[in-house]
N, C-alpha and C. Protein backbone atom coordinates (compact mmCIF):
# COMPACT_ATOMS: atom_id res chain seq x y z
N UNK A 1 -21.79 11.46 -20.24
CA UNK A 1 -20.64 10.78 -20.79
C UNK A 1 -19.75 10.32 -19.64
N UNK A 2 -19.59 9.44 -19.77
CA UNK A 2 -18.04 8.46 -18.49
C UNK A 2 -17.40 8.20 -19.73
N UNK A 3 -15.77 8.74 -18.92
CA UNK A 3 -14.78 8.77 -19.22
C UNK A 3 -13.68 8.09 -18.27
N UNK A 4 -12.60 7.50 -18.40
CA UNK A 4 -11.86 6.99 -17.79
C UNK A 4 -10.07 6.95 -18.52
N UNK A 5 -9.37 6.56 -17.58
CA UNK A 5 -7.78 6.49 -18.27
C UNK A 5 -7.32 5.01 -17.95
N UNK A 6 -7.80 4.44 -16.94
CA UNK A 6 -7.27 3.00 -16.93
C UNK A 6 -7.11 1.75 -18.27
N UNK A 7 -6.06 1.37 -18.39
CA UNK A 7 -6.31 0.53 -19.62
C UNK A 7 -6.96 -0.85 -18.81
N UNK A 8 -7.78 -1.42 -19.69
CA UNK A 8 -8.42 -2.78 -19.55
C UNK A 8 -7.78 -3.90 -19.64
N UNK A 9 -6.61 -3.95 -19.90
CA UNK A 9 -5.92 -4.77 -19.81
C UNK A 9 -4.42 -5.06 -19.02
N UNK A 10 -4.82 -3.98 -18.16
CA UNK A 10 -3.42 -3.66 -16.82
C UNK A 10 -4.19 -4.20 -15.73
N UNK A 11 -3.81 -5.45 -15.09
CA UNK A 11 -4.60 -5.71 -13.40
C UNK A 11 -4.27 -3.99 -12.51
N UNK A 12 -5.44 -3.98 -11.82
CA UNK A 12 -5.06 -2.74 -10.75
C UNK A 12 -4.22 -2.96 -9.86
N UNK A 13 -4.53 -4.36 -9.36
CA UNK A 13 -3.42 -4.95 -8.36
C UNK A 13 -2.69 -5.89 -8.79
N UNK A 14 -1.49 -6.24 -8.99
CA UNK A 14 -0.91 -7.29 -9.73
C UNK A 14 -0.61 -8.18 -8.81
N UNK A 15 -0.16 -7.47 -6.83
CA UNK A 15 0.30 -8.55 -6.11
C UNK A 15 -1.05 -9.45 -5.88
N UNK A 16 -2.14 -8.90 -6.24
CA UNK A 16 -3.65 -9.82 -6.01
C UNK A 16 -4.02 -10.90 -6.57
N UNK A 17 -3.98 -12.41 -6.14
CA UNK A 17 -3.94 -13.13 -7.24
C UNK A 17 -4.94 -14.67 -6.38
N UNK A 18 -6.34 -14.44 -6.02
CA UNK A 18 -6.64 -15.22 -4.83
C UNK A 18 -8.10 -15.04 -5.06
N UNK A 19 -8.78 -15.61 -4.28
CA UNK A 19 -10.59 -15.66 -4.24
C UNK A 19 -10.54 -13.77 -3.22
N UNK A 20 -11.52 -13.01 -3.50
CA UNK A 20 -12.08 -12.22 -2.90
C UNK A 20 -12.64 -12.39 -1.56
N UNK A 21 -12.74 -11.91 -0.71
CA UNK A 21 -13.82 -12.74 0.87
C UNK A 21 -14.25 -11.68 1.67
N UNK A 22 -15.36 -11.57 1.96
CA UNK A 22 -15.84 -10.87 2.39
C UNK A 22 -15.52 -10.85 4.05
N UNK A 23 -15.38 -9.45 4.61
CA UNK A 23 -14.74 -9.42 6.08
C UNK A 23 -15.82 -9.15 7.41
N UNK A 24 -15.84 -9.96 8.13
CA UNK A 24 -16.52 -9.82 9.32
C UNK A 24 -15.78 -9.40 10.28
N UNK A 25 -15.76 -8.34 11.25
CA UNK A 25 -15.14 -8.04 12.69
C UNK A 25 -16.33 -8.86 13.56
N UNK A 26 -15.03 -9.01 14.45
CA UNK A 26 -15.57 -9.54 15.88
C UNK A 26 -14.87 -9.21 16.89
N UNK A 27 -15.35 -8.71 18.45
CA UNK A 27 -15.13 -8.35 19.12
C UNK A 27 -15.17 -8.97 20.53
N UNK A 28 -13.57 -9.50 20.90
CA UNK A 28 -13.79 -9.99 22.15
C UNK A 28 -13.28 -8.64 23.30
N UNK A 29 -13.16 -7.05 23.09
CA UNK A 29 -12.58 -6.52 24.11
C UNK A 29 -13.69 -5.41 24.43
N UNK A 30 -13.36 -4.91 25.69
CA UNK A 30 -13.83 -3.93 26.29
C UNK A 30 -14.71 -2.85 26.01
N UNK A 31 -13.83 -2.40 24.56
CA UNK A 31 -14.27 -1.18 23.62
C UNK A 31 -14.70 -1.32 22.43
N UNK A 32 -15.60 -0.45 21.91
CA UNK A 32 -15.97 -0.32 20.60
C UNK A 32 -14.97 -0.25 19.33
N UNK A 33 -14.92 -0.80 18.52
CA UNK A 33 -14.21 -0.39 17.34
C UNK A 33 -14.51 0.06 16.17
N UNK A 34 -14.32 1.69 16.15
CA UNK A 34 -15.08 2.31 15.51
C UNK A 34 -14.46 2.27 13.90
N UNK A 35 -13.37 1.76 13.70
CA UNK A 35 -13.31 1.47 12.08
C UNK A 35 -11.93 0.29 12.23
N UNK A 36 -12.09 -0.18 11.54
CA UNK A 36 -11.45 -1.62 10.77
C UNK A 36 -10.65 -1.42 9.77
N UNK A 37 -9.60 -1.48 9.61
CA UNK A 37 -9.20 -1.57 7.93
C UNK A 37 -8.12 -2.98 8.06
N UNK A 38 -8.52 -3.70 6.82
CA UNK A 38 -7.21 -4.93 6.62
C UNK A 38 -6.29 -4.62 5.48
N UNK A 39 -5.08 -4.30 5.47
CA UNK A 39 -4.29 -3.49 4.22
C UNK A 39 -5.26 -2.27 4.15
N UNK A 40 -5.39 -2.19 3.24
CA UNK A 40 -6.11 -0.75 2.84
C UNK A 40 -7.71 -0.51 2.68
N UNK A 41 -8.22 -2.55 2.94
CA UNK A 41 -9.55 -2.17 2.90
C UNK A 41 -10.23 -2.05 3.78
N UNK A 42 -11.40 -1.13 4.21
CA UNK A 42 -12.16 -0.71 4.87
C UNK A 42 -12.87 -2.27 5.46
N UNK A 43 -12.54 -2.51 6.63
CA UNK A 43 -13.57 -4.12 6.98
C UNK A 43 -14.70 -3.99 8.22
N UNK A 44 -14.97 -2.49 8.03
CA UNK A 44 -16.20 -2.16 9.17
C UNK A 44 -15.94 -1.67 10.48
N UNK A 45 -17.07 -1.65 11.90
CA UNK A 45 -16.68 -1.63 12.74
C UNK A 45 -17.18 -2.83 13.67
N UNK A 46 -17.60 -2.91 15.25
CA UNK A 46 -17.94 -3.75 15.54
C UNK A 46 -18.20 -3.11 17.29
N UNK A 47 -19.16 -3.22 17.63
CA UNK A 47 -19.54 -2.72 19.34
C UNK A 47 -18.33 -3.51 20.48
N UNK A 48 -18.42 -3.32 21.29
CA UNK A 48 -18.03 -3.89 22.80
C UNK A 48 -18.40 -5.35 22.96
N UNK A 49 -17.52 -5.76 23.25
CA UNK A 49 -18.28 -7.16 23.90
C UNK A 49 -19.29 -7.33 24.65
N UNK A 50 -20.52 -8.46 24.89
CA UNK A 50 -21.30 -8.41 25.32
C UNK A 50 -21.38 -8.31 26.84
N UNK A 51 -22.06 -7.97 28.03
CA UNK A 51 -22.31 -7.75 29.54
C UNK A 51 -21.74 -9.53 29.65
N UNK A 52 -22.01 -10.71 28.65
CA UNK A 52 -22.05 -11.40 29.07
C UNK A 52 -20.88 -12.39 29.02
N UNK A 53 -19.92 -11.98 28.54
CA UNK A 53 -18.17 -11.89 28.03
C UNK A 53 -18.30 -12.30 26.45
N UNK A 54 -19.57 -12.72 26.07
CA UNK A 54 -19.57 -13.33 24.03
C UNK A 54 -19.19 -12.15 23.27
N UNK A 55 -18.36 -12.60 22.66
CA UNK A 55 -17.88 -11.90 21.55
C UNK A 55 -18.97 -10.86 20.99
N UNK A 56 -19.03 -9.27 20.77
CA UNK A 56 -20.07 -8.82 19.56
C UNK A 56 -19.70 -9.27 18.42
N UNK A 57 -20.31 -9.02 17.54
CA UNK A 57 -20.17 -8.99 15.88
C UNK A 57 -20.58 -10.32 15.20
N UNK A 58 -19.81 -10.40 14.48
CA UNK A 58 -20.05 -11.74 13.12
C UNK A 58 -21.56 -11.94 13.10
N UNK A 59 -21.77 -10.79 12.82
CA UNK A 59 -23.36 -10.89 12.23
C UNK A 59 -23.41 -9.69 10.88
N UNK A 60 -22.65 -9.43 10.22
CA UNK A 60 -22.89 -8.39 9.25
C UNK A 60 -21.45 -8.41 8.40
N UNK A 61 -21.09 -8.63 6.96
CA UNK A 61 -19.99 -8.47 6.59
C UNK A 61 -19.66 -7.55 5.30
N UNK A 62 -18.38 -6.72 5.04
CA UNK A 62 -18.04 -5.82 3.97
C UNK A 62 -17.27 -6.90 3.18
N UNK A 63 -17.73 -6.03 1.99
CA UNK A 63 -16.90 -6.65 0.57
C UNK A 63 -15.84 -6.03 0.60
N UNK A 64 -14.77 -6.40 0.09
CA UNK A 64 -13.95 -7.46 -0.11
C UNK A 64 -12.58 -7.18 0.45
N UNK A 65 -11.85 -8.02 0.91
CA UNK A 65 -10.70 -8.42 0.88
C UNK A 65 -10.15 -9.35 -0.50
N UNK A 66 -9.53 -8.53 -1.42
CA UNK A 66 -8.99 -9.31 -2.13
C UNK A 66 -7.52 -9.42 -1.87
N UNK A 67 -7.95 -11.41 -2.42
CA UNK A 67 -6.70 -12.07 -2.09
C UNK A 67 -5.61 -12.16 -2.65
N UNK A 68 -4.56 -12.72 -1.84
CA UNK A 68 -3.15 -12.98 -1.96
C UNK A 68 -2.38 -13.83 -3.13
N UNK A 69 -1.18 -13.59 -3.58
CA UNK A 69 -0.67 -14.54 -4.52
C UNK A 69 0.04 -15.54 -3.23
N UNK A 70 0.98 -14.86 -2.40
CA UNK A 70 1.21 -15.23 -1.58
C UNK A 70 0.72 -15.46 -0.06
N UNK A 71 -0.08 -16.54 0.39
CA UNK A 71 -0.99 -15.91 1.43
C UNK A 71 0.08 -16.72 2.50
N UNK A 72 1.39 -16.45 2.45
CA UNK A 72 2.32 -16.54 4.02
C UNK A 72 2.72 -15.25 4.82
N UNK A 73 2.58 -14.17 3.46
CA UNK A 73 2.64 -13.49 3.83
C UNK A 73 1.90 -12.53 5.17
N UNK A 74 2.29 -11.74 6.37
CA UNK A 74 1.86 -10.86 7.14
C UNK A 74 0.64 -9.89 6.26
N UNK A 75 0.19 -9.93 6.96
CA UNK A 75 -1.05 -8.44 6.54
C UNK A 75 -1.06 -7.42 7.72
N UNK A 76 -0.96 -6.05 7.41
CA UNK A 76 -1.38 -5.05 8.40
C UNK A 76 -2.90 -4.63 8.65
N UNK A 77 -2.89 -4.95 9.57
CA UNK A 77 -4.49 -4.86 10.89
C UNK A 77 -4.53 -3.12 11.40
N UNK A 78 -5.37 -2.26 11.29
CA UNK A 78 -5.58 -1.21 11.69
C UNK A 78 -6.86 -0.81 12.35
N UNK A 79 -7.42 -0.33 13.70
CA UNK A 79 -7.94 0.11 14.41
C UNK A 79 -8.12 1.03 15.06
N UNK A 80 -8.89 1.37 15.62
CA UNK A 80 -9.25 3.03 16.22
C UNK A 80 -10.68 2.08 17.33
N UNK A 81 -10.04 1.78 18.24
CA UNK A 81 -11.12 2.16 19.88
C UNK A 81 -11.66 3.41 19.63
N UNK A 82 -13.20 3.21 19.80
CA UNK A 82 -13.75 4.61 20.22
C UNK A 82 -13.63 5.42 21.67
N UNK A 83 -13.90 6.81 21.01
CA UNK A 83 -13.69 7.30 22.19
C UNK A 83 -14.60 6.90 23.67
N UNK A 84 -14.96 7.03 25.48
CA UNK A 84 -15.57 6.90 25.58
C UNK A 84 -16.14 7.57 26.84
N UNK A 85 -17.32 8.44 27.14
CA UNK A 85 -17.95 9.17 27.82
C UNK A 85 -18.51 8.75 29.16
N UNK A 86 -18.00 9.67 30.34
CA UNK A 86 -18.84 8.85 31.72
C UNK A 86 -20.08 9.82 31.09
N UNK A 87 -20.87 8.44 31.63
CA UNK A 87 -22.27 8.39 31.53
C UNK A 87 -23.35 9.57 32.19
N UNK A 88 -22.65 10.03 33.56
CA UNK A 88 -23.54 11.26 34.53
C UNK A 88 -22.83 12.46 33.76
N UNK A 89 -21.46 12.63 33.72
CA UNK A 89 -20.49 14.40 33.43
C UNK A 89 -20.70 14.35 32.10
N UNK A 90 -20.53 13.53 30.88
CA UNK A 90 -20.40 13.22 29.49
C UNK A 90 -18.85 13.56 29.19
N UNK A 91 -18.14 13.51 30.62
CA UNK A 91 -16.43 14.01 30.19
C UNK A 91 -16.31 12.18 29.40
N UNK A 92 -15.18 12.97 28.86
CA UNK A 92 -14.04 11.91 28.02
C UNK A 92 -13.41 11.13 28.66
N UNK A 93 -13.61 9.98 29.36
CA UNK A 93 -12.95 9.36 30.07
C UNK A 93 -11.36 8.07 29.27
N UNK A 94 -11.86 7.88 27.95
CA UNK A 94 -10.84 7.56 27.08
C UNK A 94 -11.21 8.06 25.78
N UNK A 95 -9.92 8.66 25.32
CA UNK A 95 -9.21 9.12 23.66
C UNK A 95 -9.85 7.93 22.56
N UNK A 96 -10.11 8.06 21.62
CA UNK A 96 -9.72 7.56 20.58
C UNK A 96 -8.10 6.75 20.35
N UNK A 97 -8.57 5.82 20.35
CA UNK A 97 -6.95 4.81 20.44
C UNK A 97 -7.05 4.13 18.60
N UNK A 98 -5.50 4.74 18.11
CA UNK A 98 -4.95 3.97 16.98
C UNK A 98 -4.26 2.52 17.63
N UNK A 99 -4.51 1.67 16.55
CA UNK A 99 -3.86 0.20 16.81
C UNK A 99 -3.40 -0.27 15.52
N UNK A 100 -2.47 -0.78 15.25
CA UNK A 100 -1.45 -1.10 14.24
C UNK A 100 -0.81 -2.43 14.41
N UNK A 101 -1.32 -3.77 13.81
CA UNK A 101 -0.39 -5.25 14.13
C UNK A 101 -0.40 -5.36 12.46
N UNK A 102 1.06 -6.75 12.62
CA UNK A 102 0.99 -7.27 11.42
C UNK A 102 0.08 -8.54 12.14
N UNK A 103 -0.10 -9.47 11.04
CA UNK A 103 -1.28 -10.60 11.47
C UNK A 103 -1.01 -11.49 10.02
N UNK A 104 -1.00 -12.89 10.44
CA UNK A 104 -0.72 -13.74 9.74
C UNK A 104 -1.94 -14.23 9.41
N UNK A 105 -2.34 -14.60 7.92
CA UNK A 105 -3.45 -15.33 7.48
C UNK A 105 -3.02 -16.69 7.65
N UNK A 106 -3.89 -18.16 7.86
CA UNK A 106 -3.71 -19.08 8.20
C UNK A 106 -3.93 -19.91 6.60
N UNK A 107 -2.78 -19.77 5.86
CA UNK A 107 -2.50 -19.62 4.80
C UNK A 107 -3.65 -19.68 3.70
N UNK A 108 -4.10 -20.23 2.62
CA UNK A 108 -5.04 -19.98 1.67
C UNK A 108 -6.48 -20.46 2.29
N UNK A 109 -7.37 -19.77 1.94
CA UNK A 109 -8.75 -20.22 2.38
C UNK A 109 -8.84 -21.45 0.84
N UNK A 110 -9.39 -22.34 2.30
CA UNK A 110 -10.45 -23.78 1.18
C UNK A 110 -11.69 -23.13 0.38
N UNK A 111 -11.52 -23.00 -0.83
CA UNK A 111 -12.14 -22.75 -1.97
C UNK A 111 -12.58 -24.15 -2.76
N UNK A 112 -11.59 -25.01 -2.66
CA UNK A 112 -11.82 -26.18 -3.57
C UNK A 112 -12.91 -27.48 -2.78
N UNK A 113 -14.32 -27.35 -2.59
CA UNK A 113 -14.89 -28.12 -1.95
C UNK A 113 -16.40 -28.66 -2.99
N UNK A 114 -16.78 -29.83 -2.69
CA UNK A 114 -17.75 -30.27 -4.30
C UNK A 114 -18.73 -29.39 -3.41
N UNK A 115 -19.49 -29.18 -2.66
CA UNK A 115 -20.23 -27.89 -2.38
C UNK A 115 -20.04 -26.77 -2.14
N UNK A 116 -20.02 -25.94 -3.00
CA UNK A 116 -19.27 -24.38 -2.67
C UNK A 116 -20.11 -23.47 -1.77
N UNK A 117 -21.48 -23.79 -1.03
CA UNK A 117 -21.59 -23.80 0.01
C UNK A 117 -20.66 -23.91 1.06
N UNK A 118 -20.23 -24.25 1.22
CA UNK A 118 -19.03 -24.75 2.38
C UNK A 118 -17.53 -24.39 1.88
N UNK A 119 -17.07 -23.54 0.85
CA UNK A 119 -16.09 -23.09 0.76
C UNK A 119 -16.12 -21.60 1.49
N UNK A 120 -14.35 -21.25 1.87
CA UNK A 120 -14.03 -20.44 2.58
C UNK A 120 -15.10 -18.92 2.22
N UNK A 121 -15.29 -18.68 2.55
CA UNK A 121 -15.93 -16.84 1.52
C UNK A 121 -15.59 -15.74 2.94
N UNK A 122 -15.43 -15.76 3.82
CA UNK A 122 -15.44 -15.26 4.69
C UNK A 122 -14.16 -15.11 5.23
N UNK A 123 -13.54 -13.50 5.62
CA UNK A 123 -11.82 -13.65 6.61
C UNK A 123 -12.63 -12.46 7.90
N UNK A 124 -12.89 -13.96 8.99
CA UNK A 124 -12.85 -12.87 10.07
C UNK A 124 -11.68 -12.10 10.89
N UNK A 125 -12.06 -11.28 11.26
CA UNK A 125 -11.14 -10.00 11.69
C UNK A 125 -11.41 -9.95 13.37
N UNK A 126 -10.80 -10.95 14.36
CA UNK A 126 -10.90 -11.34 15.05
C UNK A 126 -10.04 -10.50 16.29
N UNK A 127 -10.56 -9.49 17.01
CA UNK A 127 -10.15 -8.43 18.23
C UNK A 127 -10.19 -8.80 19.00
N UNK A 128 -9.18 -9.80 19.98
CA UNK A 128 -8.94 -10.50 20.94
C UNK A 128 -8.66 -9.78 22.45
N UNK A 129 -8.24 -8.51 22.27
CA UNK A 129 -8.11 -7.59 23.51
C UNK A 129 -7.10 -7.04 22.90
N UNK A 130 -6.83 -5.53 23.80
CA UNK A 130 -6.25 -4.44 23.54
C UNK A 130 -5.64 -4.38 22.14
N UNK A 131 -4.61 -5.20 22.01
CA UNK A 131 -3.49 -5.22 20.86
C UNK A 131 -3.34 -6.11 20.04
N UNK A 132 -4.51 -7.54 20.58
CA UNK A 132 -4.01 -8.55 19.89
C UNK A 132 -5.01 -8.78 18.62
N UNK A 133 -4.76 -9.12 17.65
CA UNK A 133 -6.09 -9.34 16.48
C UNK A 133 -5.14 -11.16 15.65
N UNK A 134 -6.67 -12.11 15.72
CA UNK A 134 -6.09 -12.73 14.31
C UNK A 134 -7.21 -12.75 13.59
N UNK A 135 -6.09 -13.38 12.11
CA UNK A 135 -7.32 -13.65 11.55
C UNK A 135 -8.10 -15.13 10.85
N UNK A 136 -9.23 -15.68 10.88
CA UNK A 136 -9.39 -16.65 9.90
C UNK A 136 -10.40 -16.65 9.27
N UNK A 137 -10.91 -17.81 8.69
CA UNK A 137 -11.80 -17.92 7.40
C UNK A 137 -12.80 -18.81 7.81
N UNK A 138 -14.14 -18.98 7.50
CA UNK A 138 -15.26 -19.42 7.61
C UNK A 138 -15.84 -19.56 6.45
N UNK A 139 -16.88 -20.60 6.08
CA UNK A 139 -17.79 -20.34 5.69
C UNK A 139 -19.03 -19.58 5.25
N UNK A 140 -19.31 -19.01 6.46
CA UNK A 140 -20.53 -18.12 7.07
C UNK A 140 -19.82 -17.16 7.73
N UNK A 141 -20.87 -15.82 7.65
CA UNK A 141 -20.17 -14.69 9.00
C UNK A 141 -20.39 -14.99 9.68
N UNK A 142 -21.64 -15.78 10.34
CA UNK A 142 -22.30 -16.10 11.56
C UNK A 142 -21.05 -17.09 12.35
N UNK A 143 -20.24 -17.87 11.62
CA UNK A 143 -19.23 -18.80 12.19
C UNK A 143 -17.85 -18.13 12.68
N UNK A 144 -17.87 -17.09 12.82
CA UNK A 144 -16.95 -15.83 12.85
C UNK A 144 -16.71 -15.98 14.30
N UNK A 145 -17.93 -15.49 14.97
CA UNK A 145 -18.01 -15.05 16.57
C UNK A 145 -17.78 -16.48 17.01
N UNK A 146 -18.00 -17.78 16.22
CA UNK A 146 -17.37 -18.56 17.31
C UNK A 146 -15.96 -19.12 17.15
N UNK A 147 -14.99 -18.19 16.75
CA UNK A 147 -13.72 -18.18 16.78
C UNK A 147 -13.25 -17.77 17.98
């Protein structure tokens, strides 16, 4: 038997009022980022940048970011750098680092296109170095990393 108390006719989120989009991280810094959250949702993690300075990531994305009534509004960006080990001692050479920005969406993702192929579905989560994150919208995750 499932049981529940929510009524079916109360939204869970009422400030939510927007297309859903699925979130890609991408990584232009130093360190690993071992978890993601945008507001409160979980948006993954994402490795180190490559030996070769290219961005990691925008190859894999979590459901959902649901959207905004108001999308001028700031959103809070949350992070955690992994910790990280010299390679010969296995000492701790850096902590686990919290990171905390607000971050402006670049107001509503294009949804309205005669091929919905090519509408927004995607908000990458874009880790520019140490502190800085933005964010925007794509098509594809794959179009992520070349932000």
């Amino acid at each position: 038997m499932l049981t529940g108390c929510a009524s079916a006719d109360q939204p869970q989120e009422p400030q939510r009022d927007g297309p859903s989009l699925m979130m890609v991280p991408v990584n232009h810094y130093e360190r690993y980022a071992d978890t993601i959250f945008v507001d409160k949702y979980w948006a993954g993690n994402v490795g180190r940048r490559h030996s070769d300075g290219s961005p990691a990531g925008g190859g894999g994305a979590v459901c959902c970011y649901a959207g905004y009534k108001d999308w001028t509004k700031p959103v809070k960006i949350r992070w955690k750098w992994g910790s990280e080990d010299d390679p010969v001692t296995k000492v701790v050479t850096r902590d686990n680092e919290w990171h905390e920005v607000l971050a402006t969406l670049p107001g509503p993702p294009n949804q309205d296109t005669p091929d919905p192929r090519y509408a927004d579905a995607y908000l990458c989560v874009i880790l520019r170095d140490r502190d800085r994150v933005d964010l925007d919208y794509a098509y594809s995750r794959g179009d992520c990393a070349d932000k």
